[in-house]
PDB file of N, CA and C in Angstrom:
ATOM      1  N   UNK A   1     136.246 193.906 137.796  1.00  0.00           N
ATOM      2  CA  UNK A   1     137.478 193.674 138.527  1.00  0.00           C
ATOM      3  C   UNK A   1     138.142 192.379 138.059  1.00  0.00           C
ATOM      4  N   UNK A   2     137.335 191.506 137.859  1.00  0.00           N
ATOM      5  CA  UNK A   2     137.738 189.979 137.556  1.00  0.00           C
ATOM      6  C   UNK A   2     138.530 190.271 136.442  1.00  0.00           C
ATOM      7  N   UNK A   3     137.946 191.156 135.052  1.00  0.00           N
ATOM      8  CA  UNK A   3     138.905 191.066 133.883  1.00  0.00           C
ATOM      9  C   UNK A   3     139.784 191.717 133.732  1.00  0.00           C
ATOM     10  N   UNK A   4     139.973 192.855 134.817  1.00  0.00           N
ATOM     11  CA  UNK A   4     141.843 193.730 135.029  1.00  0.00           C
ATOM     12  C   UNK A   4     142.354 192.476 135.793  1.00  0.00           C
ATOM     13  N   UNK A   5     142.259 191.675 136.772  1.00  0.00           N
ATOM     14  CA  UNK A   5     143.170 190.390 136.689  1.00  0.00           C
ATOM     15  C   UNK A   5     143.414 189.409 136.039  1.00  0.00           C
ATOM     16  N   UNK A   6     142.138 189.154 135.412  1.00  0.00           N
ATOM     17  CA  UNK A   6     142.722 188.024 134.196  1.00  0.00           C
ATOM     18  C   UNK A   6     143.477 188.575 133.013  1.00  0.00           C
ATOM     19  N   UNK A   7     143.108 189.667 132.602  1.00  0.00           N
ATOM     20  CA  UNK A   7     144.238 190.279 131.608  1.00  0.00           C
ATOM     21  C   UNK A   7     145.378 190.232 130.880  1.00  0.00           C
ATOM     22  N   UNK A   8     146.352 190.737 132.304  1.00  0.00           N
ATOM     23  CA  UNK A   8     147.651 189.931 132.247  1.00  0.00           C
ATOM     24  C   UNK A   8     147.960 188.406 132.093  1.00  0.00           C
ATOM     25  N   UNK A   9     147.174 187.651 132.310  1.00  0.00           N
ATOM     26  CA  UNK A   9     146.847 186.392 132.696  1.00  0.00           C
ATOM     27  C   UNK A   9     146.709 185.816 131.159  1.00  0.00           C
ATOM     28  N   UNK A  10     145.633 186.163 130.378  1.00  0.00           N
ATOM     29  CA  UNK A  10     145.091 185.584 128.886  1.00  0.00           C
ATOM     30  C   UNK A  10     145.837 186.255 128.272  1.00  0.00           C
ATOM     31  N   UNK A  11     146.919 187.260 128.258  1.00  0.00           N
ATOM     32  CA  UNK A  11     148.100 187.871 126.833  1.00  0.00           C
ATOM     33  C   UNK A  11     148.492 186.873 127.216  1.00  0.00           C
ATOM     34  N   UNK A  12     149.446 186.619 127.990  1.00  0.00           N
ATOM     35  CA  UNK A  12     150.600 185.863 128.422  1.00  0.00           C
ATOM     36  C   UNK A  12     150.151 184.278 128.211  1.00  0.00           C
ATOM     37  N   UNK A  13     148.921 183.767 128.331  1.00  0.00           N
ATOM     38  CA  UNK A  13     148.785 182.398 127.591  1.00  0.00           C
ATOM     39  C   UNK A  13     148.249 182.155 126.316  1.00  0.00           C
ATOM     40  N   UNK A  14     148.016 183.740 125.805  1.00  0.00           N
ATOM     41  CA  UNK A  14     147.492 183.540 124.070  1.00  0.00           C
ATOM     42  C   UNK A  14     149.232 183.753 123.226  1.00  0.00           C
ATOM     43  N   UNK A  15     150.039 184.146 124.203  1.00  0.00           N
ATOM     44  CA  UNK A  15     151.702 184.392 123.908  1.00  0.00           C
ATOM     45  C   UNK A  15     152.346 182.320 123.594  1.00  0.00           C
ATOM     46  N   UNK A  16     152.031 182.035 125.278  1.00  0.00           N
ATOM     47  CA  UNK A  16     152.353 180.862 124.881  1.00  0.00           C
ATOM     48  C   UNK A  16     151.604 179.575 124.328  1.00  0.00           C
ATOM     49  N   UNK A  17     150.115 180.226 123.704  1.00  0.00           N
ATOM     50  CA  UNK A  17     149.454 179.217 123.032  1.00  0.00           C
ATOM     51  C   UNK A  17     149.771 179.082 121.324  1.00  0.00           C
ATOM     52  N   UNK A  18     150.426 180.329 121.380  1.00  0.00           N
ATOM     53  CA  UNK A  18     151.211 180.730 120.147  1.00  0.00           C
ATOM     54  C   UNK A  18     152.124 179.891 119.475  1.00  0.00           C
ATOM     55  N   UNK A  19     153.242 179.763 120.674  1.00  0.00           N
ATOM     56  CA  UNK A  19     154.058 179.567 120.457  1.00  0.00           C
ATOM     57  C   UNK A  19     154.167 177.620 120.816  1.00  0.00           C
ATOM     58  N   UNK A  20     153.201 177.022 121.094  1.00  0.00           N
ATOM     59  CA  UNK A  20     153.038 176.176 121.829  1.00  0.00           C
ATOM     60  C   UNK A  20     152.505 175.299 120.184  1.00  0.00           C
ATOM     61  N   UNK A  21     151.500 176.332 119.649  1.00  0.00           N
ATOM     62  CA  UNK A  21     150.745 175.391 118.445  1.00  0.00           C
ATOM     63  C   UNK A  21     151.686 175.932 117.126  1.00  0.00           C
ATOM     64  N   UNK A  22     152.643 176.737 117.126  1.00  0.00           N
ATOM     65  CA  UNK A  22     154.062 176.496 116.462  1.00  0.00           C
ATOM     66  C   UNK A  22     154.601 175.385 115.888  1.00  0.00           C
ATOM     67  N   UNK A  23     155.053 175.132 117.565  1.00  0.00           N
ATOM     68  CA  UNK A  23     155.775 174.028 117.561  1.00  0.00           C
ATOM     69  C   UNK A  23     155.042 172.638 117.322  1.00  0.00           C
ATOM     70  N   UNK A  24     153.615 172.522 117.830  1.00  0.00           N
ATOM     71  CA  UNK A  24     153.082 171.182 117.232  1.00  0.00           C
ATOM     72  C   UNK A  24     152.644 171.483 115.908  1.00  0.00           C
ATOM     73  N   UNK A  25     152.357 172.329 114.864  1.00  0.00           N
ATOM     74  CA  UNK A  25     151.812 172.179 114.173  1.00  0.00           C
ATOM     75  C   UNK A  25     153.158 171.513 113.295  1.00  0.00           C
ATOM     76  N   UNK A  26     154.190 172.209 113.738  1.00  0.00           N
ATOM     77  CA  UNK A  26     155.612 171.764 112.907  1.00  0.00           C
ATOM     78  C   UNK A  26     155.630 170.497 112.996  1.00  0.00           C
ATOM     79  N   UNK A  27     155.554 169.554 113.877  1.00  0.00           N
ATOM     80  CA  UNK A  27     155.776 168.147 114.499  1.00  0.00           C
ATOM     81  C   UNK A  27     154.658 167.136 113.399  1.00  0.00           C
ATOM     82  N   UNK A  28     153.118 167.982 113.535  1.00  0.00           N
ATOM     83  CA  UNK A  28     152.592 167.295 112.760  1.00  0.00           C
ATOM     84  C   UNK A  28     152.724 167.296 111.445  1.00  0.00           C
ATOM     85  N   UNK A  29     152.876 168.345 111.102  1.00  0.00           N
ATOM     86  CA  UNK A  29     153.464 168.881 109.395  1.00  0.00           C
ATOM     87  C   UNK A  29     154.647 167.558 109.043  1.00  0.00           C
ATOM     88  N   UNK A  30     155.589 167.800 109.876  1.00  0.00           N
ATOM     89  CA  UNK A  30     156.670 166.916 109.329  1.00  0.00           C
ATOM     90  C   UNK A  30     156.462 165.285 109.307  1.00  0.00           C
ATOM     91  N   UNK A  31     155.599 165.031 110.310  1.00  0.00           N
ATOM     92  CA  UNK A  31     155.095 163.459 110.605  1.00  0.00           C
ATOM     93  C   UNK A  31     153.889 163.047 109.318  1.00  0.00           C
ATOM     94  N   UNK A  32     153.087 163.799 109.059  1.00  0.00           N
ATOM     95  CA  UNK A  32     152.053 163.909 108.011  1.00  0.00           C
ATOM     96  C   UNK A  32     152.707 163.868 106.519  1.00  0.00           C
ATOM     97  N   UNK A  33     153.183 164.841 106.213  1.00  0.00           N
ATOM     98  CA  UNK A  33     153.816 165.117 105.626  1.00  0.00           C
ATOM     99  C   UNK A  33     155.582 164.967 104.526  1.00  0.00           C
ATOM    100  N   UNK A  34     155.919 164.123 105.465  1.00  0.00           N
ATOM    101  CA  UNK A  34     157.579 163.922 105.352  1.00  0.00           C
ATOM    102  C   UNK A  34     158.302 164.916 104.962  1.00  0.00           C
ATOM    103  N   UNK A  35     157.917 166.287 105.594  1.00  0.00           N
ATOM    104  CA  UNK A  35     159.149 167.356 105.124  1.00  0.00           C
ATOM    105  C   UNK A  35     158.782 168.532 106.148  1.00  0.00           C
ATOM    106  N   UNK A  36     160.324 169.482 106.103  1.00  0.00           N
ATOM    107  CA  UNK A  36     160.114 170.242 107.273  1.00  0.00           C
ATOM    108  C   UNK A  36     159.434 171.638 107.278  1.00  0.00           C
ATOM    109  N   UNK A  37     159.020 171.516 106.462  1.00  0.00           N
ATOM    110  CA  UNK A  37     158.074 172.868 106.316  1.00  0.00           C
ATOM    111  C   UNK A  37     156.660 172.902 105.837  1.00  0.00           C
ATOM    112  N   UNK A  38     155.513 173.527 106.347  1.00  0.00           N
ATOM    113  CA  UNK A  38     154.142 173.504 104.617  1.00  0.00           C
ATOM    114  C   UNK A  38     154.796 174.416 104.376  1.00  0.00           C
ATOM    115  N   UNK A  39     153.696 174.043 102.522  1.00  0.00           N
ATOM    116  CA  UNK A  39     154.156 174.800 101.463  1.00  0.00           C
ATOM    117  C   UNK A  39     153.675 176.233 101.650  1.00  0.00           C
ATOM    118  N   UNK A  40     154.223 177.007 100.704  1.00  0.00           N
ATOM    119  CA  UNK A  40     154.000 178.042 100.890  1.00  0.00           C
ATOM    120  C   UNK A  40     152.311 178.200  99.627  1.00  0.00           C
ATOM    121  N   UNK A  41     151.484 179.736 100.092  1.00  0.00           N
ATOM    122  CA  UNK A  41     150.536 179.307  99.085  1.00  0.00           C
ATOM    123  C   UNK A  41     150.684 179.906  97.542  1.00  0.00           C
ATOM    124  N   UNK A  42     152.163 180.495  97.574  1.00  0.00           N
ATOM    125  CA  UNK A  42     152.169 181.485  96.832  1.00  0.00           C
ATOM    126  C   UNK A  42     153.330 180.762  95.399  1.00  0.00           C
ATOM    127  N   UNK A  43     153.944 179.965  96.192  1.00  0.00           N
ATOM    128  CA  UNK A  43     155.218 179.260  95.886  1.00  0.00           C
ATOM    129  C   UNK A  43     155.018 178.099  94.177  1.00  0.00           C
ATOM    130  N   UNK A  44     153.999 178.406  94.204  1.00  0.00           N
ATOM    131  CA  UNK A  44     153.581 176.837  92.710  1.00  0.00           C
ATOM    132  C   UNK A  44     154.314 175.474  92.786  1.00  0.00           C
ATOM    133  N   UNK A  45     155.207 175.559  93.904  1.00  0.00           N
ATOM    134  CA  UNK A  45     155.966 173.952  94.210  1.00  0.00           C
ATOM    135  C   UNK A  45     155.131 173.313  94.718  1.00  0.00           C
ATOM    136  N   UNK A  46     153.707 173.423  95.173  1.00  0.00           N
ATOM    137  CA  UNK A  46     152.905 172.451  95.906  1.00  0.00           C
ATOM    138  C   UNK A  46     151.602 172.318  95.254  1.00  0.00           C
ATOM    139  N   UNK A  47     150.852 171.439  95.473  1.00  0.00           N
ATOM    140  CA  UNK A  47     149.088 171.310  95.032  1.00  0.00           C
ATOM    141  C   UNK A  47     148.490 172.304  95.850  1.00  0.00           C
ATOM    142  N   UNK A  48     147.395 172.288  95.091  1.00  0.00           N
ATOM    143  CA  UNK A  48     146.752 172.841  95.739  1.00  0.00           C
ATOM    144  C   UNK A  48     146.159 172.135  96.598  1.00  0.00           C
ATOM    145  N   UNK A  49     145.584 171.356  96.889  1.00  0.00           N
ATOM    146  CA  UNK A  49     145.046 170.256  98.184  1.00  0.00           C
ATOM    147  C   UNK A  49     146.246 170.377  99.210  1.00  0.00           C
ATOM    148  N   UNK A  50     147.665 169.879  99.148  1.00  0.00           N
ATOM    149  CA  UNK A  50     148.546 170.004 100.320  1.00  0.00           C
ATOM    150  C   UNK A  50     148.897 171.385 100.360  1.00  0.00           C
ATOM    151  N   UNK A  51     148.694 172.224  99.626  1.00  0.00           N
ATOM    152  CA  UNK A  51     148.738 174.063 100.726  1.00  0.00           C
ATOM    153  C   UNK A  51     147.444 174.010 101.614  1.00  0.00           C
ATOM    154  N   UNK A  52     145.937 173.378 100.814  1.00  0.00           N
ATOM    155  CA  UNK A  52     144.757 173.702 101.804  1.00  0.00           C
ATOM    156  C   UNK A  52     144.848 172.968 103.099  1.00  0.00           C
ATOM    157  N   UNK A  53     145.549 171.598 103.023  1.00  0.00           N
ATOM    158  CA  UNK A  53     145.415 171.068 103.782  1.00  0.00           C
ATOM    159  C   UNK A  53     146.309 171.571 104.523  1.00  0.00           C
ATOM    160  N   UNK A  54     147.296 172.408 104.303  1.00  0.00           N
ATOM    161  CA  UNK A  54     148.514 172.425 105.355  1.00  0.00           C
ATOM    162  C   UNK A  54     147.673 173.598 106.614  1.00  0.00           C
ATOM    163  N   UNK A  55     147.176 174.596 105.514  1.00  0.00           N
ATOM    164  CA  UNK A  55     146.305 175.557 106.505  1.00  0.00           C
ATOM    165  C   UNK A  55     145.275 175.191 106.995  1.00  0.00           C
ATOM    166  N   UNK A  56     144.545 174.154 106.719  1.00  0.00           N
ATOM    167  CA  UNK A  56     143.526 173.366 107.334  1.00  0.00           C
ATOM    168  C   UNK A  56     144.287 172.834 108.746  1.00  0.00           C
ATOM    169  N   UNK A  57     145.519 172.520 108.891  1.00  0.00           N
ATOM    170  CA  UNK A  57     146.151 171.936 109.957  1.00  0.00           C
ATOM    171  C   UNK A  57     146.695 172.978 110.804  1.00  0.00           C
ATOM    172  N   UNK A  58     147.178 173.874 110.225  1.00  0.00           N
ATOM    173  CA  UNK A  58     147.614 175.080 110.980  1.00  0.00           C
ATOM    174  C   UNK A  58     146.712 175.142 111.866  1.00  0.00           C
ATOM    175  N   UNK A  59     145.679 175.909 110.920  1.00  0.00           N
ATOM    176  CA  UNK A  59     144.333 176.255 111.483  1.00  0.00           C
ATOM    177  C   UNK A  59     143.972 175.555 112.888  1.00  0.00           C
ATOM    178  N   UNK A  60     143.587 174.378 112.481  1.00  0.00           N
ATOM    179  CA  UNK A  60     143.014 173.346 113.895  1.00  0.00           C
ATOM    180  C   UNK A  60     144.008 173.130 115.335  1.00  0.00           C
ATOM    181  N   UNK A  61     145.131 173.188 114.624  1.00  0.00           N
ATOM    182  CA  UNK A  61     146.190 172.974 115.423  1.00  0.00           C
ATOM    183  C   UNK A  61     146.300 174.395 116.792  1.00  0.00           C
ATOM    184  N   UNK A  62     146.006 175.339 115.837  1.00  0.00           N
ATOM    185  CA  UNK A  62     146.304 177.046 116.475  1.00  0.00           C
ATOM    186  C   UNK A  62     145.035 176.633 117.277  1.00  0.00           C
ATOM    187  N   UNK A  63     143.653 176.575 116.884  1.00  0.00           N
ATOM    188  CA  UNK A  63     142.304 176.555 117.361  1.00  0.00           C
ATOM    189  C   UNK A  63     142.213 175.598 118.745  1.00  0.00           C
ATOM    190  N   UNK A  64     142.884 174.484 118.571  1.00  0.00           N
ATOM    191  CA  UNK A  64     142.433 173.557 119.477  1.00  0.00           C
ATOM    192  C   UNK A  64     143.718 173.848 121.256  1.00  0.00           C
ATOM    193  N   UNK A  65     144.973 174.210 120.495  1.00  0.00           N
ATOM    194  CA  UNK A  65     146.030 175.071 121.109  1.00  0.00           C
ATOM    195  C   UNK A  65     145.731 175.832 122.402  1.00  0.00           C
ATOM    196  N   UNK A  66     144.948 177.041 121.998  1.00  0.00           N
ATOM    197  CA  UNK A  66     144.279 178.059 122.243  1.00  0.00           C
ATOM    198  C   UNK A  66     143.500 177.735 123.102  1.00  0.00           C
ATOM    199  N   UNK A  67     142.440 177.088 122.624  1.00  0.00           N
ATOM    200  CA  UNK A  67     141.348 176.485 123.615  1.00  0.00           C
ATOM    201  C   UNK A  67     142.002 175.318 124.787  1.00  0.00           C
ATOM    202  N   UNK A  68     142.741 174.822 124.735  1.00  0.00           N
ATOM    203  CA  UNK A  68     143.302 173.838 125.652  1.00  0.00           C
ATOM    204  C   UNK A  68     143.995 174.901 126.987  1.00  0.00           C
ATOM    205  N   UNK A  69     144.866 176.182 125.998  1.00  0.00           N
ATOM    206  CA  UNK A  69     145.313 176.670 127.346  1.00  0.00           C
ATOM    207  C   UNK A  69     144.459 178.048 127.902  1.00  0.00           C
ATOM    208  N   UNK A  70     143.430 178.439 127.237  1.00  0.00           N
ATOM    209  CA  UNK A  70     142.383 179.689 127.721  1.00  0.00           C
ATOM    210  C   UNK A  70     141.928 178.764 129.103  1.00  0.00           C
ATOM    211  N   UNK A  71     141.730 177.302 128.460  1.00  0.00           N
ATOM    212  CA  UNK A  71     140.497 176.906 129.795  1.00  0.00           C
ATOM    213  C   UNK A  71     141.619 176.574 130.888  1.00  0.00           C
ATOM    214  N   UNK A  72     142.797 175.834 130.716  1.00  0.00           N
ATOM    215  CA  UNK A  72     143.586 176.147 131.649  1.00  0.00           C
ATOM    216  C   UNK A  72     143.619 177.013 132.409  1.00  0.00           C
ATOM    217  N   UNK A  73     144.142 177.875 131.652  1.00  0.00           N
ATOM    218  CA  UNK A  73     144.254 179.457 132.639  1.00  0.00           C
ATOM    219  C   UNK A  73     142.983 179.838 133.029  1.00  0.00           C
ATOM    220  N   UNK A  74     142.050 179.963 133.060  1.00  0.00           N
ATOM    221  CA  UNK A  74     140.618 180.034 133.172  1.00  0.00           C
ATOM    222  C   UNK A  74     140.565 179.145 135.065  1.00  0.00           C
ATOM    223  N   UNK A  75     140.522 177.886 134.287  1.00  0.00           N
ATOM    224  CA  UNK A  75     140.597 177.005 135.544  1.00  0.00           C
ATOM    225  C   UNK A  75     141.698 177.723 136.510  1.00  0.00           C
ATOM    226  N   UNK A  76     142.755 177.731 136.260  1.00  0.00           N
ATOM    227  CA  UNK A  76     143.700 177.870 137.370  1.00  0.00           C
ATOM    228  C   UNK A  76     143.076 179.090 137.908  1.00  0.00           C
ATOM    229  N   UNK A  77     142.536 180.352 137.515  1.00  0.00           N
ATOM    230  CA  UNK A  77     142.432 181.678 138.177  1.00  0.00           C
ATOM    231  C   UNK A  77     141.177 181.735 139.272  1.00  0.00           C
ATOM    232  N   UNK A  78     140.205 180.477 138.012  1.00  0.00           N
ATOM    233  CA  UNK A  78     138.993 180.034 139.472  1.00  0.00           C
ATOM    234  C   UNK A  78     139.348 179.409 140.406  1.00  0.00           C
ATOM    235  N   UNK A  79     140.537 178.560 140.268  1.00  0.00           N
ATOM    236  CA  UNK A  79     140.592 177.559 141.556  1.00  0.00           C
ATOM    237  C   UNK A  79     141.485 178.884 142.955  1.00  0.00           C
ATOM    238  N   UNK A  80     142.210 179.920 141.826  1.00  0.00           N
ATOM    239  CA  UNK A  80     143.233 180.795 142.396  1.00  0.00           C
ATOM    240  C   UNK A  80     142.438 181.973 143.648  1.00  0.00           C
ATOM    241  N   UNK A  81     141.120 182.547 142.797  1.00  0.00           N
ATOM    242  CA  UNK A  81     140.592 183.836 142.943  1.00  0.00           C
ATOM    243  C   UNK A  81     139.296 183.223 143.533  1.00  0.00           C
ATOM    244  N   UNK A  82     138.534 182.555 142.880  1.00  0.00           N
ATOM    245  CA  UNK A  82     137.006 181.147 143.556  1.00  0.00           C
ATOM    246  C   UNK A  82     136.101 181.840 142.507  1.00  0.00           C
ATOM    247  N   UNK A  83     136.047 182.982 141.531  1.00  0.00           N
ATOM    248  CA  UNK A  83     135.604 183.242 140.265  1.00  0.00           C
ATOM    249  C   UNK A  83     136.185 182.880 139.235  1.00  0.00           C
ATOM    250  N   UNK A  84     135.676 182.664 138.053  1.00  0.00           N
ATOM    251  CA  UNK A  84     135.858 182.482 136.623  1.00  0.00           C
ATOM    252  C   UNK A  84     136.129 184.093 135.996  1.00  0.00           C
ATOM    253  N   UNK A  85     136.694 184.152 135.358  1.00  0.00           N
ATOM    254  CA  UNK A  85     137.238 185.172 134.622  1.00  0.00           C
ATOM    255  C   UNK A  85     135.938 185.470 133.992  1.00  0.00           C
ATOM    256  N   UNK A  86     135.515 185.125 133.462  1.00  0.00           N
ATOM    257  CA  UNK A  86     133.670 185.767 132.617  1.00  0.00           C
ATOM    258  C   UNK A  86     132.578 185.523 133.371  1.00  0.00           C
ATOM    259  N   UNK A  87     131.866 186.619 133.365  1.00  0.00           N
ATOM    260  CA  UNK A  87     130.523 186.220 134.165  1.00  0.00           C
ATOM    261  C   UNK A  87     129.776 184.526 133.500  1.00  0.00           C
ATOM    262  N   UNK A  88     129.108 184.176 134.303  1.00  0.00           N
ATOM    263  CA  UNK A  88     128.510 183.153 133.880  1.00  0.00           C
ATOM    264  C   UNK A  88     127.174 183.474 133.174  1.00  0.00           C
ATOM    265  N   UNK A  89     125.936 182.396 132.412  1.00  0.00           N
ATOM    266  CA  UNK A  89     125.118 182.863 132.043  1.00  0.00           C
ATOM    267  C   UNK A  89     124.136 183.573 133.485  1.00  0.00           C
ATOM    268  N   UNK A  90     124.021 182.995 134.427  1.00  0.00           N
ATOM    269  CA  UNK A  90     123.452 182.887 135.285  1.00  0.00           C
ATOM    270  C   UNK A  90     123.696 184.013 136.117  1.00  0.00           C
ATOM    271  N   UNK A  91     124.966 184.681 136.183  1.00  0.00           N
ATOM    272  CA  UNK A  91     125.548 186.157 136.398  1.00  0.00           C
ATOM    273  C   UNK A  91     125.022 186.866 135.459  1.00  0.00           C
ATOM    274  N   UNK A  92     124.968 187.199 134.062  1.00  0.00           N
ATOM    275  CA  UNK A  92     124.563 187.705 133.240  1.00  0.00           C
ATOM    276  C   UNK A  92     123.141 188.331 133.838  1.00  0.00           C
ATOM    277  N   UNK A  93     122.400 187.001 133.831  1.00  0.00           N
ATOM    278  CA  UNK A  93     120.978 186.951 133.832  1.00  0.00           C
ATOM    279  C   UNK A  93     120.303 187.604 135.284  1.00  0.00           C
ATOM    280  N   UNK A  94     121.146 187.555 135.677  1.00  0.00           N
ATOM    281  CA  UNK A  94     120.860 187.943 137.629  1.00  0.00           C
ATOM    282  C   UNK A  94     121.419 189.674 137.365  1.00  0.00           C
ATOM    283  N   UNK A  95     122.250 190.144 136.361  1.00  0.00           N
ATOM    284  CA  UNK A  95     122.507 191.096 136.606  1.00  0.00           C
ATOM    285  C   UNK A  95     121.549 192.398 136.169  1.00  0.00           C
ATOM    286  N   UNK A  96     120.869 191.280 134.744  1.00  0.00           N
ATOM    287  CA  UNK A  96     120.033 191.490 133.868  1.00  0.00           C
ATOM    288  C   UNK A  96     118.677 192.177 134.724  1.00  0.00           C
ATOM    289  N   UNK A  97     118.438 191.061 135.558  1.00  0.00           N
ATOM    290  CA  UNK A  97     117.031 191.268 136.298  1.00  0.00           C
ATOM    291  C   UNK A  97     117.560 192.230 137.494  1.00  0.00           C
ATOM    292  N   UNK A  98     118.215 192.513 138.298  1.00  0.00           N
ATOM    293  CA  UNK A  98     118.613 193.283 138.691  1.00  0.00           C
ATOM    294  C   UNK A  98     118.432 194.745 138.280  1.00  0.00           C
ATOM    295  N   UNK A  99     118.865 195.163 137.073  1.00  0.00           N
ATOM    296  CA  UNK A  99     119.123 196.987 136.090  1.00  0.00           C
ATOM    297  C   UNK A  99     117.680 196.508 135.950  1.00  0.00           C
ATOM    298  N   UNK A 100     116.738 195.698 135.682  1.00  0.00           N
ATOM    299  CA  UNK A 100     115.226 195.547 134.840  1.00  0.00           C
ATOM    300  C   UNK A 100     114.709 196.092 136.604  1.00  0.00           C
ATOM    301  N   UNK A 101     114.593 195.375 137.550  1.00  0.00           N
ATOM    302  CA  UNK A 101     114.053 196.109 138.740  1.00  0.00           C
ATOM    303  C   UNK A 101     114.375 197.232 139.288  1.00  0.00           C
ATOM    304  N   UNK A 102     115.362 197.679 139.274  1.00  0.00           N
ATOM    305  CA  UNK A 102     116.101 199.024 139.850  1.00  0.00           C
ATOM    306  C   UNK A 102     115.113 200.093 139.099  1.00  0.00           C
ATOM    307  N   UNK A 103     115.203 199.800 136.820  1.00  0.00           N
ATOM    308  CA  UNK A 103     114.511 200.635 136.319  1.00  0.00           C
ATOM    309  C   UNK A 103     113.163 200.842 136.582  1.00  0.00           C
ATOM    310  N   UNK A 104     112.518 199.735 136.714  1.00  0.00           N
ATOM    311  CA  UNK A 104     110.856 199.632 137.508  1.00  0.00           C
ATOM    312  C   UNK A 104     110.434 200.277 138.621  1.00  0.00           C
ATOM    313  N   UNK A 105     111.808 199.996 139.413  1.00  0.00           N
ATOM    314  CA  UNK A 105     111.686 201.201 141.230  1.00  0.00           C
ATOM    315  C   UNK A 105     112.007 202.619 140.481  1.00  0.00           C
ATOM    316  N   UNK A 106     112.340 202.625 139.291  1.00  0.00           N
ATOM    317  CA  UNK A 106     112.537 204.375 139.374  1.00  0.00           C
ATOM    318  C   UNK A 106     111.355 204.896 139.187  1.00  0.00           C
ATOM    319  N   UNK A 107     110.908 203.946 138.033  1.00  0.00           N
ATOM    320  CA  UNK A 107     109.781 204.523 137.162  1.00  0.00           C
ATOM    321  C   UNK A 107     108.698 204.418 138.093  1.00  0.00           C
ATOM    322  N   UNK A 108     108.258 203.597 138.763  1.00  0.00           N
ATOM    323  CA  UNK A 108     107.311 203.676 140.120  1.00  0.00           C
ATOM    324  C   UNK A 108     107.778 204.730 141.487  1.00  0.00           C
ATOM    325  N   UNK A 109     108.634 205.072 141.438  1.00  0.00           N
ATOM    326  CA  UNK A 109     108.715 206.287 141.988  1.00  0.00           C
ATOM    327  C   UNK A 109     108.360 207.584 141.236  1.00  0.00           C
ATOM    328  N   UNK A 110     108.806 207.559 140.232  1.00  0.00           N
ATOM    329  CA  UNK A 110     108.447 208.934 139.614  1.00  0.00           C
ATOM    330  C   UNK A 110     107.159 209.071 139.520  1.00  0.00           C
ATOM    331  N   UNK A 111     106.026 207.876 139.311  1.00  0.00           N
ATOM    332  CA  UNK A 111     104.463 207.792 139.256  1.00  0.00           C
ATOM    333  C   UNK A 111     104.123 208.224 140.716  1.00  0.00           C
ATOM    334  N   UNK A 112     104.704 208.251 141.533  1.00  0.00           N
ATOM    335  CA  UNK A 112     103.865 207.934 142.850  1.00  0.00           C
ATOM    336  C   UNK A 112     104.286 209.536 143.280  1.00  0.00           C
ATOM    337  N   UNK A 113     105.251 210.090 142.769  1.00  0.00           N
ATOM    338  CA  UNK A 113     105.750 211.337 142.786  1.00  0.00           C
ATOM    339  C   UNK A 113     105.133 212.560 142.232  1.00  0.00           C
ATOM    340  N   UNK A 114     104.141 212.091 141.521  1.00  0.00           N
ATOM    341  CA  UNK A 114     103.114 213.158 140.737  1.00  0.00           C
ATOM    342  C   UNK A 114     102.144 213.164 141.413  1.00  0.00           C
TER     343      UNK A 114
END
């Protein structure tokens, strides 16, 4: 149930984490850099070190983006709903031992049934 509500919830901030590490990666590109674009990798106007590095920055920029607003939204839906959008390990593990005893009560029924 938890992840048909968060759903709508994580498109809509992987939409604006998108568009969010866009715009900083541009900011840092141009501050790093002194120009308004990275190079392209295809283009031979650039080194090769400032294309890697430009996608090295993309990269981190998109990565760290992402992660800043998942846990956001994350946070806001626990403080919203009083669950976390993913089970925890500790949910996992409780659910784990749970299906492991249920299967044990079957199988000890079916013994005691013969």
């Amino acid at each position: 149930m938890r992840k048909a509500l968060y759903t709508p919830v994580g498109i809509a901030a992987g939409l604006v984490a998108g568009m969010l590490s866009r715009k900083l990666f541009d900011r840092l590109w141009a501050a790093a850099a002194d120009e308004s674009g990275p190079p392209k990798p295809r283009s031979g106007e650039a080194t090769v070190t400032k294309v890697v590095a430009a996608a090295a920055l993309e990269g981190a920029t998109f990565a760290a983006t992402k992660a800043v607003v998942q846990r956001g939204t994350a946070s806001g839906f626990h403080r919203f709903f009083g669950v976390w959008p993913e089970k925890t390990r500790a949910e996992k593990q409780a659910e784990e031992s749970r299906k492991d005893a249920e299967k044990a009560a079957k199988k000890l029924e079916k013994t005691l049934k013969r």
